[in-house]
Protein backbone atom coordinates (compact mmCIF):
# COMPACT_ATOMS: atom_id res chain seq x y z
CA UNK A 1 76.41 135.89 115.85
CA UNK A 2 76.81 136.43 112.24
CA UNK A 3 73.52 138.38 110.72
CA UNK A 4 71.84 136.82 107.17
CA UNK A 5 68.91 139.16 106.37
CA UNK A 6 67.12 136.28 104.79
CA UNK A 7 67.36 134.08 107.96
CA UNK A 8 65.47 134.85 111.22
CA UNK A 9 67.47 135.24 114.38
CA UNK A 10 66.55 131.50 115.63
CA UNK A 11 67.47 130.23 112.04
CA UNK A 12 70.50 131.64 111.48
CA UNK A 13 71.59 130.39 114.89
CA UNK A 14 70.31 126.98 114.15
CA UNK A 15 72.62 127.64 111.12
CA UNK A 16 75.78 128.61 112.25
CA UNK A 17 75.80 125.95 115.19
CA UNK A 18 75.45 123.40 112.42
CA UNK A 19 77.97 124.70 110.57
CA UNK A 20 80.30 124.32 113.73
CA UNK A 21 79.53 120.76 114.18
CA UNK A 22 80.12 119.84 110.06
CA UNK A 23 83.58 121.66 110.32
CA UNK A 24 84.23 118.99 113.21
CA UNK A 25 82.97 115.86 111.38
CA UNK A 26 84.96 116.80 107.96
CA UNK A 27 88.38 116.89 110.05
CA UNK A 28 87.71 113.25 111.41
CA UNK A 29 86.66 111.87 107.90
CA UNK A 30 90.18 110.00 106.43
CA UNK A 31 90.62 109.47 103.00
CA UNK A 32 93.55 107.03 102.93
CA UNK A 33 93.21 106.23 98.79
CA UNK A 34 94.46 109.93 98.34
CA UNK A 35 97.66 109.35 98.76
CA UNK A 36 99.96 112.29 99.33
CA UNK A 37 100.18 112.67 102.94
CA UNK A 38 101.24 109.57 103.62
CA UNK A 39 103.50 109.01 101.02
CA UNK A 40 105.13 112.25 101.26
CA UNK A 41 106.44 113.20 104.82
CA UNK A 42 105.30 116.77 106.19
CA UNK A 43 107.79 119.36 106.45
CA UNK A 44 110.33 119.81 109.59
CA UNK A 45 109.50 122.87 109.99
CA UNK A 46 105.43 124.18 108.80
CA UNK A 47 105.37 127.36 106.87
CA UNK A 48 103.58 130.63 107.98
CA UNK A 49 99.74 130.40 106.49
CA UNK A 50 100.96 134.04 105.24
CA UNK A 51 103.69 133.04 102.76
CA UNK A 52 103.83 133.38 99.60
CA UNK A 53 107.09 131.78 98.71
CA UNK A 54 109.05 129.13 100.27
CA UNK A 55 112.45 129.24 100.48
CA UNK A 56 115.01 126.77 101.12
CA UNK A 57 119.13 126.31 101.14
CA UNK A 58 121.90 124.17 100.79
CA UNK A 59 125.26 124.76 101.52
CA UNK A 60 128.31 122.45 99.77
CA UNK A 61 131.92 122.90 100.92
CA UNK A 62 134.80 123.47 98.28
CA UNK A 63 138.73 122.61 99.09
CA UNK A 64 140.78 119.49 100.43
CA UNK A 65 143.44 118.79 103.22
CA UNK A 66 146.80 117.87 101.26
CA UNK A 67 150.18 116.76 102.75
CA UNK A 68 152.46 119.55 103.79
CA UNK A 69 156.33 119.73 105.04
CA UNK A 70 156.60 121.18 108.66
CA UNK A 71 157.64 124.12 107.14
CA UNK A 72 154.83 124.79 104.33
CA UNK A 73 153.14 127.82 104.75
CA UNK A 74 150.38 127.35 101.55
CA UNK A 75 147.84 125.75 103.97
CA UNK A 76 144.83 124.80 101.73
CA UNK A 77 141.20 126.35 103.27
CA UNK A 78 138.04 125.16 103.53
CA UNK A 79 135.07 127.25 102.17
CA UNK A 80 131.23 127.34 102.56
CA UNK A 81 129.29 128.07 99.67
CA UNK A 82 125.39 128.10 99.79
CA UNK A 83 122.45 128.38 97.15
CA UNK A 84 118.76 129.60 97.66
CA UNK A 85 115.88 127.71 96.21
CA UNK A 86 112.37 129.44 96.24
CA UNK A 87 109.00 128.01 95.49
CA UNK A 88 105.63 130.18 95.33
CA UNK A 89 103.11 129.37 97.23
CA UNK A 90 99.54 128.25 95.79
CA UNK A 91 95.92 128.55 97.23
CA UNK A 92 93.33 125.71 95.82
CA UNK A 93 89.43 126.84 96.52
CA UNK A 94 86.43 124.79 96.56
CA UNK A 95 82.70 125.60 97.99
CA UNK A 96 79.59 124.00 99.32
CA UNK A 97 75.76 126.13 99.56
CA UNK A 98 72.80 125.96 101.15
CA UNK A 99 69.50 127.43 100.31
CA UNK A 100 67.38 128.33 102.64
CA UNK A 101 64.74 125.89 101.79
CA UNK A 102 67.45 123.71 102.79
CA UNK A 103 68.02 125.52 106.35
CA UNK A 104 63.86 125.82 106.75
CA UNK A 105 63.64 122.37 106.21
CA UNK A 106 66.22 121.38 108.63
CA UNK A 107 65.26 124.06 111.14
CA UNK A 108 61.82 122.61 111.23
CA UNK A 109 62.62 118.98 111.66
CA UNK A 110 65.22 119.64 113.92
CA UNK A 111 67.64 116.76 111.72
CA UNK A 112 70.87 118.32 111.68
CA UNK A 113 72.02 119.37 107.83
CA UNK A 114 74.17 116.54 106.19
CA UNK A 115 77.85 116.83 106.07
CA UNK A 116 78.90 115.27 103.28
CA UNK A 117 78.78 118.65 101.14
CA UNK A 118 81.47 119.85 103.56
CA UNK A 119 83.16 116.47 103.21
CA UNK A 120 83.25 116.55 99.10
CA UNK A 121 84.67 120.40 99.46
CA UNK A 122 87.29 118.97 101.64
CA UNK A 123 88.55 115.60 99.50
CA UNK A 124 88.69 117.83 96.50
CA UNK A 125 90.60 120.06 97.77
CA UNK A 126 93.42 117.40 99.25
CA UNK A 127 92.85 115.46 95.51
CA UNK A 128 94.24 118.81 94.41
CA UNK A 129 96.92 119.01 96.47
CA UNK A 130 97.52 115.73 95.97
CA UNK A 131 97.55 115.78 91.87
CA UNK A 132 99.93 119.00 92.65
CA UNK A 133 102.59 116.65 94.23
CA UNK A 134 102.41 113.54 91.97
CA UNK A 135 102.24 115.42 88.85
CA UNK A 136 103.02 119.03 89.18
CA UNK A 137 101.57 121.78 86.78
CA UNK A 138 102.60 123.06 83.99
CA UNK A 139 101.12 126.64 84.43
CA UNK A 140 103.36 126.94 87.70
CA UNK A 141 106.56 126.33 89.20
CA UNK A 142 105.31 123.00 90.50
CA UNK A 143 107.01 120.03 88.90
CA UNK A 144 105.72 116.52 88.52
CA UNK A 145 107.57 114.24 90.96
CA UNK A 146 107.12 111.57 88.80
CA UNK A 147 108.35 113.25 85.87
CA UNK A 148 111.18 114.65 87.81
CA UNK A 149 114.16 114.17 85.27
CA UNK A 150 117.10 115.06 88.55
CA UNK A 151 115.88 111.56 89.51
CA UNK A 152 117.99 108.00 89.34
CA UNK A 153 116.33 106.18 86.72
CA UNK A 154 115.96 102.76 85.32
CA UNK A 155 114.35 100.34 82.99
CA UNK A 156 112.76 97.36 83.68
CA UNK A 157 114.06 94.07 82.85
CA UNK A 158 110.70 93.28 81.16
CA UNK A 159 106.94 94.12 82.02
CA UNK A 160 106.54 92.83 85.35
CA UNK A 161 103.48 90.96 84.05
CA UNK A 162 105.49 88.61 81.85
CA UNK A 163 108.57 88.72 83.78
CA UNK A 164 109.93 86.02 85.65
CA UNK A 165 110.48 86.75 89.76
CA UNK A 166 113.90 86.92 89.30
CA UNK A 167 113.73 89.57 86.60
CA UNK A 168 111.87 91.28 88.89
CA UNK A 169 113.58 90.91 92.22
CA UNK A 170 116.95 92.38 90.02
CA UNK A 171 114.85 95.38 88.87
CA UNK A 172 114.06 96.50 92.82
CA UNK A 173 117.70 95.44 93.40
CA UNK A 174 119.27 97.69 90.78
CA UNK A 175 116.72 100.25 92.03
CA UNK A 176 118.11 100.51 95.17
CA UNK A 177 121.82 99.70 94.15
CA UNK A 178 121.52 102.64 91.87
CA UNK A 179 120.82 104.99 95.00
CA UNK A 180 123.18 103.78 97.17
CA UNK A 181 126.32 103.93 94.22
CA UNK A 182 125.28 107.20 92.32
CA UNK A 183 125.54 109.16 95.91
CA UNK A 184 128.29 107.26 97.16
CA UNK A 185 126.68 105.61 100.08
CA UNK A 186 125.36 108.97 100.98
CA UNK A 187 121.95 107.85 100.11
CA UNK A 188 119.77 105.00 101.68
CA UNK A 189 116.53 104.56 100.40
CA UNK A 190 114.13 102.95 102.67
CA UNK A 191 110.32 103.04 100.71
CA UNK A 192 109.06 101.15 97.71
CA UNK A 193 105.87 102.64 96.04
CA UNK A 194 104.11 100.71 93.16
CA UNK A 195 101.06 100.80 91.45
CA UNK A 196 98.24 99.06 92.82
CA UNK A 197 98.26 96.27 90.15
CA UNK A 198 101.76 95.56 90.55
CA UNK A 199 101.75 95.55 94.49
CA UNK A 200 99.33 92.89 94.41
CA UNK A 201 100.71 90.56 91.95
CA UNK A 202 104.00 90.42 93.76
CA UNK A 203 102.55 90.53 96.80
CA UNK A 204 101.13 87.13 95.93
CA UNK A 205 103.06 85.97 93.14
CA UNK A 206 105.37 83.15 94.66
CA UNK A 207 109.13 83.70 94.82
CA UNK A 208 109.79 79.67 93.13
CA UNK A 209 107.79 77.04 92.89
CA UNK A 210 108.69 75.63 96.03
CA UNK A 211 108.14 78.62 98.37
CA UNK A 212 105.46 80.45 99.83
CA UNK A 213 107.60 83.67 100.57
CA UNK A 214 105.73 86.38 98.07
CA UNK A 215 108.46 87.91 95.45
CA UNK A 216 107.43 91.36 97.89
CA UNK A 217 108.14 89.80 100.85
CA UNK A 218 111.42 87.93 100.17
CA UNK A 219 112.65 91.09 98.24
CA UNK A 220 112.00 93.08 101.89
CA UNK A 221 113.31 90.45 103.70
CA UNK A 222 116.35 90.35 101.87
CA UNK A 223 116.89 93.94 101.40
CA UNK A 224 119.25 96.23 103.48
CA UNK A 225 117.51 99.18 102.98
CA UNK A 226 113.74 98.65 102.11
CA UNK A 227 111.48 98.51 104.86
CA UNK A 228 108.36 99.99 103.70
CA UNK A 229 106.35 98.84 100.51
CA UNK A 230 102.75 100.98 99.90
CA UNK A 231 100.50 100.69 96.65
CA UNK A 232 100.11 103.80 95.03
CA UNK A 233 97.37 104.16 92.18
CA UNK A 234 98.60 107.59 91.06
CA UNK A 235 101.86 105.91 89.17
CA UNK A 236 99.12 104.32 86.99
CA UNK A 237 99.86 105.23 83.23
CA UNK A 238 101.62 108.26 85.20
CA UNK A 239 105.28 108.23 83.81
CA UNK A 240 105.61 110.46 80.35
CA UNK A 241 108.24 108.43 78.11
CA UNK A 242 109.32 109.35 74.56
CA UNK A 243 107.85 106.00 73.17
CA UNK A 244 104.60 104.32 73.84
CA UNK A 245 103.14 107.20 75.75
CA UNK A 246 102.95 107.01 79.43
CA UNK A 247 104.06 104.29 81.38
CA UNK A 248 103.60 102.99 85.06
CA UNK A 249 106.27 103.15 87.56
CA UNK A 250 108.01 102.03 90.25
CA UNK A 251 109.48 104.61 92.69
CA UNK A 252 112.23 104.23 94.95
CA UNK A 253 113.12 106.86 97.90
CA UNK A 254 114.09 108.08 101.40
CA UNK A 255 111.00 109.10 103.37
CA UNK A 256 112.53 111.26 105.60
CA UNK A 257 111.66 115.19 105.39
CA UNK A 258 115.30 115.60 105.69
CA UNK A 259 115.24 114.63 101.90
CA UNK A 260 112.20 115.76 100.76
CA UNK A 261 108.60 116.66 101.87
CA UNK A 262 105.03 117.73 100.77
CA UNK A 263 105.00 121.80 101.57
CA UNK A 264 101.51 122.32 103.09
CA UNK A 265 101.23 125.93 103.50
CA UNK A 266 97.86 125.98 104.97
CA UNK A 267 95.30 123.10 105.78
CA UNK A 268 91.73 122.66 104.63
CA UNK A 269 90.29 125.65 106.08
CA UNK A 270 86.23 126.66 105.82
CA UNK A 271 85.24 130.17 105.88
CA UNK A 272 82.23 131.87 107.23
CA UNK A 273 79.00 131.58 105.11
CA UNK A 274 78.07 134.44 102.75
CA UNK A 275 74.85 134.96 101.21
CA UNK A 276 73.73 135.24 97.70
CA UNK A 277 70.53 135.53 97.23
CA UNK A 278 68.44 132.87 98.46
CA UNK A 279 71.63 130.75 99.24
CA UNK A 280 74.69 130.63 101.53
CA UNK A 281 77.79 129.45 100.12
CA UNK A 282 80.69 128.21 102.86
CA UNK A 283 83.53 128.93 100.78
CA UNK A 284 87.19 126.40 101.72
CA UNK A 285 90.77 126.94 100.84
CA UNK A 286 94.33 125.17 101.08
CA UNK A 287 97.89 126.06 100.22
CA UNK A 288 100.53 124.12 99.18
CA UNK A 289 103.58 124.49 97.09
CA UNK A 290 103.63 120.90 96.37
CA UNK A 291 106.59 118.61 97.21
CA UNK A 292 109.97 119.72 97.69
CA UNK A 293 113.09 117.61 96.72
CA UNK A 294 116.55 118.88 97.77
CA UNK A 295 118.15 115.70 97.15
CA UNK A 296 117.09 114.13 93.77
CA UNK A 297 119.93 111.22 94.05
CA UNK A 298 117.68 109.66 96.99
CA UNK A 299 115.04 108.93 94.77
CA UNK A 300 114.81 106.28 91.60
CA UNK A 301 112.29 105.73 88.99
CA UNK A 302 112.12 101.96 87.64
CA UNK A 303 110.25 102.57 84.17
CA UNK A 304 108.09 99.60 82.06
CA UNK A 305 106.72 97.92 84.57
């Protein structure tokens, strides 16, 4: 058992059992409104909780078959040529104390100590890897994903608010036409995300006047792609634009971690407790290096919505 001088032998087993049993309420506590594990698939493959970098590659092939006479001896070839891509490795931090007032108290009473200290420590930390994959930062080598500018991207019609649902069923169509034709058909975008305002209103804004198929539902129905819509409050006001200031957005994309994912180094993690003083501070950490896009053409922005 770990030894805290200012906690007697019965107390500071008392305190580390309690810890133990927090650790295993945080882990079953979901937070579904932070939304970056679910939008974002999880890598193939999980990193080492050692790495500092991560490191990716993709290969491209140069040179063509051409028609030859039975003769020709100028056979074209084929080559392989491949690039590395590297992305460090970040560690968020977050912590949660007792005193031991607080451990007396509970000790004494025999209540076990609350968890939702150990809970808060744990949603900030995923609200930081989650701000880390929607919007990057600055003061690393994380870029936004919604400010990516590698990405297909298009205007609305008009703001969906005032826009007709046909103006609005063409924006999601040009979305996903502009996928599909910019990569050749190599492409095929299967996800719709959309602000939370905007998945509601076409979620129950009728597609005429004389149907009760949502504009969100027949657009689904209808589509030969799309088969998964989820509101997303992070494209709120999220999109940077060189008039008017941010903007929300539509995005448009392949969930598949074969075309991109969210690079989670190392999961919430608590440390043992160490004393200061009169307290004991459980410190937490995480890694990320927040989401990875190889292919940029399997992803649209629709803008002004």
């Amino acid at each position: 058992m770990t030894t805290y001088k200012n906690l007697d032998a019965d107390q500071g087993l008392f305190f580390e059992h309690e810890l133990e049993n927090i650790k295993k309420k945080t882990y079953e506590i979901q937070y579904p409104q932070i939304m970056a594990r679910t939008v974002f698939p999880a890598a193939a493959e999980l990193s080492h909780p050692g790495s500092q970098s991560v490191t990716y590659e993709m290969y491209d092939q140069v040179g063509a078959a051409k028609l030859l006479h039975s003769y020709a001896e100028d056979i074209p070839q084929v080559e392989v040529k491949g690039n590395r891509y590297t992305r460090q490795v970040y560690a968020g931090s977050l912590s949660h104390s007792y005193s031991v007032d607080d451990i007396d108290a509970a000790s004494m009473s025999g209540k076990p100590m609350s968890s939702m200290k150990a809970a808060a420590v744990r949603r900030g930390l995923l609200q930081l890897e989650s701000n880390l994959a929607f919007y990057g930062d600055p003061a690393t080598d994380i870029p936004s994903f919604i400010n990516n500018p590698t990405f297909n991207a298009e205007d609305a019609t008009a703001q969906w608010e005032n826009a007709t649902a046909e103006q609005i069923i063409d924006d999601m169509i040009s979305m996903q036409e502009s996928i599909v034709d910019n990569s050749n058909g190599v492409e095929i975008p299967d996800t719709l995300i959309l602000p939370t305002k905007q998945y509601s209103r076409l979620k129950t804004m009728p597609r005429s006047t004389t149907s009760d198929t949502s504009v969100l539902d027949y657009f689904v129905q209808q589509s030969p792609y799309i088969t998964t819509v989820m509101p997303v409050h992070e494209l709120k006001d999220s999109l940077d634009t060189a008039v008017n200031g941010s903007k929300d957005c539509a995005i448009m994309y392949t969930r598949s971690p074969d075309k991109l994912w969210l690079e989670v180094v190392k999961d919430v993690t608590f440390l043992p407790a160490q004393e200061h003083g009169l307290m004991l501070k459980v410190p937490a950490y995480n890694k990320t290096a927040g989401v990875i896009v190889p292919f940029p053409k399997a992803i649209c922005v629709l803008s002004g919505i």
